[in-house]
C-alpha atoms as a PDB file:
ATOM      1  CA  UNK A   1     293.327 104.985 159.473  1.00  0.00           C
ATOM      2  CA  UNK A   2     295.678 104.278 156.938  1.00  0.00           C
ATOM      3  CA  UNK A   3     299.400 102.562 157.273  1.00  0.00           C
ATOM      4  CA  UNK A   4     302.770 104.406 156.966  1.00  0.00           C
ATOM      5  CA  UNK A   5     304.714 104.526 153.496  1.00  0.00           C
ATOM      6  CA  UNK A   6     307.141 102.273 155.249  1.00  0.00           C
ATOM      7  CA  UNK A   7     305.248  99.596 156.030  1.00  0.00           C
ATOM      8  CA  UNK A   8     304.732  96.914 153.748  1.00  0.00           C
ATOM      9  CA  UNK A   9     301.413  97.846 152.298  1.00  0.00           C
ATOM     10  CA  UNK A  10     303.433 100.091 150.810  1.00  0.00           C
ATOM     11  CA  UNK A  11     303.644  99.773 146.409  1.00  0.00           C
ATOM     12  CA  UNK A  12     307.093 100.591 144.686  1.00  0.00           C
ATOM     13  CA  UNK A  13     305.418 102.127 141.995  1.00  0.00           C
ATOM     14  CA  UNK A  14     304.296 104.732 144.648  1.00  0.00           C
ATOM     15  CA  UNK A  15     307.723 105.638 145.173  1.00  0.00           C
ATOM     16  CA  UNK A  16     308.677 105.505 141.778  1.00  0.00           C
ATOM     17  CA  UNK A  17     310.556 102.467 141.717  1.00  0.00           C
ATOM     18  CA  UNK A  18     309.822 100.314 138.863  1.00  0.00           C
ATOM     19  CA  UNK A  19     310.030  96.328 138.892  1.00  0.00           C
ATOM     20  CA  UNK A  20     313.507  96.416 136.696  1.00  0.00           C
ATOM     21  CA  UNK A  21     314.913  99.558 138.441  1.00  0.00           C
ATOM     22  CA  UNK A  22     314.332  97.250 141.740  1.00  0.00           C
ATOM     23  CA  UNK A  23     315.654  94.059 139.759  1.00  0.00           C
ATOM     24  CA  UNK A  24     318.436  96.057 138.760  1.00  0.00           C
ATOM     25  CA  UNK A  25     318.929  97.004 142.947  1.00  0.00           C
ATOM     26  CA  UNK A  26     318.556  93.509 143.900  1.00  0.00           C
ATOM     27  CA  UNK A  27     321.359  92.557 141.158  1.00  0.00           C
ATOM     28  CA  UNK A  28     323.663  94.748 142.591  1.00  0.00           C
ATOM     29  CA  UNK A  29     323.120  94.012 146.081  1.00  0.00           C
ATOM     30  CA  UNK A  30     323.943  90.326 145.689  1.00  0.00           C
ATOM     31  CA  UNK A  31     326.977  91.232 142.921  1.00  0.00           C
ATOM     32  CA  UNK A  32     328.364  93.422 145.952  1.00  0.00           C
ATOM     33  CA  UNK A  33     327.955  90.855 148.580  1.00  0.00           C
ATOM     34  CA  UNK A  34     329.813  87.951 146.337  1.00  0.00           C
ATOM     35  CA  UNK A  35     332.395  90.057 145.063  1.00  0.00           C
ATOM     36  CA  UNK A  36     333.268  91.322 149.406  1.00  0.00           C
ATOM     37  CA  UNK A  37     333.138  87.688 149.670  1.00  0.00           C
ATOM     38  CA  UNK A  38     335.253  86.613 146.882  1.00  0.00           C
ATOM     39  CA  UNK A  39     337.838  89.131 148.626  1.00  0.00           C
ATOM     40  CA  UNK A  40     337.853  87.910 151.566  1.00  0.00           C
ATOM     41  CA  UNK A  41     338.139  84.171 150.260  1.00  0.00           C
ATOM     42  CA  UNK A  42     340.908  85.157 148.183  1.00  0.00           C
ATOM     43  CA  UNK A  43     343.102  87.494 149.351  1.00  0.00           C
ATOM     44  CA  UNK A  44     343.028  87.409 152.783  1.00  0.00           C
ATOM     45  CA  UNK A  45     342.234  83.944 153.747  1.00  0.00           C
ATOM     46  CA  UNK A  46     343.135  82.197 150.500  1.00  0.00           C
ATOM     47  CA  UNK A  47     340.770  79.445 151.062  1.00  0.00           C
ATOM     48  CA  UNK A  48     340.474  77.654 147.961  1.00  0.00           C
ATOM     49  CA  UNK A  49     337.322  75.560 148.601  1.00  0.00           C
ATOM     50  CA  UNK A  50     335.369  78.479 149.905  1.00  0.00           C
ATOM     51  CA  UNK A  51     336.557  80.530 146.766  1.00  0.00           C
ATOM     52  CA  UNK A  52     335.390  77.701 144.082  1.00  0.00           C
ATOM     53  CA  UNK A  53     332.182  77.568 145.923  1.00  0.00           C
ATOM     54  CA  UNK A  54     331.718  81.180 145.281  1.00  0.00           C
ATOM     55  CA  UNK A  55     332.502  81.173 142.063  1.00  0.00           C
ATOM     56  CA  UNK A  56     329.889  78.443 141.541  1.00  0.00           C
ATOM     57  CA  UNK A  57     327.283  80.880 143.076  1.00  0.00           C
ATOM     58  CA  UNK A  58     328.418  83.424 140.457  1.00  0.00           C
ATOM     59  CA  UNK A  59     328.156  80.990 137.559  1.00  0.00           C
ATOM     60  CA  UNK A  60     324.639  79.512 138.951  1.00  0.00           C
ATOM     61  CA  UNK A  61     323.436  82.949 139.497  1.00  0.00           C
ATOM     62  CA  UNK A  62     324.674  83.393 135.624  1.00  0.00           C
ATOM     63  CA  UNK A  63     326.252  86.675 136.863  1.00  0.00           C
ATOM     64  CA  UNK A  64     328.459  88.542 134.142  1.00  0.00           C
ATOM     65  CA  UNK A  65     331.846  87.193 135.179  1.00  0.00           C
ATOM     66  CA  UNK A  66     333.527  90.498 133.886  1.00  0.00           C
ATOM     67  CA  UNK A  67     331.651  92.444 136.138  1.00  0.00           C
ATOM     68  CA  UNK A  68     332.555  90.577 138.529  1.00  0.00           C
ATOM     69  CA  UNK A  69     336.401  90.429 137.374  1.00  0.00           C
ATOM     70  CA  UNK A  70     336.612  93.982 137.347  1.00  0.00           C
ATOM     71  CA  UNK A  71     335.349  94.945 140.760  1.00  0.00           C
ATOM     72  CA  UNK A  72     337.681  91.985 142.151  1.00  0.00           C
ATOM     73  CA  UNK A  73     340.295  93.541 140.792  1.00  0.00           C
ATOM     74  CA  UNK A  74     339.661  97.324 141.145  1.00  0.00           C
ATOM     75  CA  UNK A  75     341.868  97.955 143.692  1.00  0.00           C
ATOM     76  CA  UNK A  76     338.974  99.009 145.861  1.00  0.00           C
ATOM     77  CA  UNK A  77     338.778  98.108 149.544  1.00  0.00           C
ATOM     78  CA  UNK A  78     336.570  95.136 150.151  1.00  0.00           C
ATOM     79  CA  UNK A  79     335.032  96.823 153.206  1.00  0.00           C
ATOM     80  CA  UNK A  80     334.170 100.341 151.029  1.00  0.00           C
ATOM     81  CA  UNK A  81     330.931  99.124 149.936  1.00  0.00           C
ATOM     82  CA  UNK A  82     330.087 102.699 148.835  1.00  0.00           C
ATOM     83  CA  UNK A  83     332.982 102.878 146.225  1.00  0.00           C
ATOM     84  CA  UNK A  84     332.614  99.393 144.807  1.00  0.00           C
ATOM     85  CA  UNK A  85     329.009  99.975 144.266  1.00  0.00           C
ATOM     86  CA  UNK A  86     330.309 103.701 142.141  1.00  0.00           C
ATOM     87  CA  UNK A  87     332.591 101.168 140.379  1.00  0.00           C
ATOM     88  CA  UNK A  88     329.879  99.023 139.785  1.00  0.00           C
ATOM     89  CA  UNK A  89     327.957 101.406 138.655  1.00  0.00           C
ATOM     90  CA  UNK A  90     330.968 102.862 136.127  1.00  0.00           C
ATOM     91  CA  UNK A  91     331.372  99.476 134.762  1.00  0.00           C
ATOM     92  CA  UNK A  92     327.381  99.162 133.981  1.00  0.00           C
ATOM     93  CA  UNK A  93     327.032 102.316 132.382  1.00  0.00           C
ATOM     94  CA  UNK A  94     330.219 101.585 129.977  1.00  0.00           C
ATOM     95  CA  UNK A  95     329.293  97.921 129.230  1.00  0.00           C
ATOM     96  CA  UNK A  96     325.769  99.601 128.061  1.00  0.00           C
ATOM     97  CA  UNK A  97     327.519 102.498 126.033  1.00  0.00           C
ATOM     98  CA  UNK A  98     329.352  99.822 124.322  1.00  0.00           C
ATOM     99  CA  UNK A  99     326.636  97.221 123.801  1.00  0.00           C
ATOM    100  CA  UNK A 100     324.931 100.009 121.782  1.00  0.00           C
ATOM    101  CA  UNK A 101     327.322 101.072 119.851  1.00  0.00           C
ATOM    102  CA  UNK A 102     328.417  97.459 118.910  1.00  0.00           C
ATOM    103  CA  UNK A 103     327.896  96.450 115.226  1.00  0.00           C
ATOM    104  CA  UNK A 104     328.791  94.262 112.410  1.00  0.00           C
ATOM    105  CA  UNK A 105     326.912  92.128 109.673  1.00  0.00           C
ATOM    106  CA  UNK A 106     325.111  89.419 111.910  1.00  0.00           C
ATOM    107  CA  UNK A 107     323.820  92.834 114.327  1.00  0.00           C
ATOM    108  CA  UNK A 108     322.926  94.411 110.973  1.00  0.00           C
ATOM    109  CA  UNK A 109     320.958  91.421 109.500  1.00  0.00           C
ATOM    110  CA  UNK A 110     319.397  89.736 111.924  1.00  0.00           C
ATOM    111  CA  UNK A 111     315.921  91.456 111.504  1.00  0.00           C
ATOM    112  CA  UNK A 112     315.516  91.352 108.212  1.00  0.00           C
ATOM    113  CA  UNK A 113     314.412  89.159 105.500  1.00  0.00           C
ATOM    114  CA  UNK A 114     315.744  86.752 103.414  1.00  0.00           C
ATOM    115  CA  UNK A 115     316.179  88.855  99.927  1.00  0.00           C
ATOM    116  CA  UNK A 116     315.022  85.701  97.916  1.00  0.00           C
ATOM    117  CA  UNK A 117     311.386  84.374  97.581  1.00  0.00           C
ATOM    118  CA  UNK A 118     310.541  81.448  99.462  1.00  0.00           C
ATOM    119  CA  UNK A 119     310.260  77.906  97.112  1.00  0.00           C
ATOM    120  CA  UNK A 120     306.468  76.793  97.675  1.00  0.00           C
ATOM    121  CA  UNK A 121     305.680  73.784  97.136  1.00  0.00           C
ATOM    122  CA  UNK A 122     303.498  72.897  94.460  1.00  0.00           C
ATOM    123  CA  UNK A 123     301.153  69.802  95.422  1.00  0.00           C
ATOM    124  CA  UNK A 124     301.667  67.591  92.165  1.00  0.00           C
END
């Protein structure tokens, strides 16, 4: 007899799921949770202790702050956990787009080699 696909003998890689695809899940899940928080901390209870102790989370989590910025201040309802996780998706997909298209002449040099020949030491 064998188990059920929902039990948890089950392997994500079954399903499809691969380890940064479920990394990339998890992230979300916990940048959803703190931002609902951060709402709630803010903007309806303004409780300033309970908001710098979030924000500590964020930095010791070493979430992007911007990410987090810009779902804070979406305009999205903190309880429409389906939209802020579209936003969050938006956001992800045009911080990518412009992470590759980013370039100057550090991004341009940094894997290659020095254009002079290295000194060698001569043992004398």
């Amino acid at each position: 007899m064998t188990a059920p696909s929902s039990s948890c003998t089950h392997q994500s890689w079954r399903s499809g799921i691969t380890s940064a695809v479920f990394t990339a899940r998890k992230q979300q899940a916990l940048v959803l949770l703190l931002v609902q928080e951060l709402m709630d901390a803010q903007f309806l209870r303004a409780d300033r202790k309970g908001s710098e102790r979030l924000w500590q989370e964020v930095a010791a989590l070493e979430l992007d702050i911007d990410r987090i910025m810009h779902l804070l201040y979406a305009g999205i309802d903190a309880s429409d956990r389906a939209a802020l996780s579209a936003e969050d998706e938006a956001w992800i997909t045009d911080h990518k787009e412009r992470q590759q298209r980013r370039w100057g002449l550090r991004h341009l040099h940094l894997n290659r080699k020095a254009a002079r020949p290295e000194r060698v030491l001569s043992p004398a």
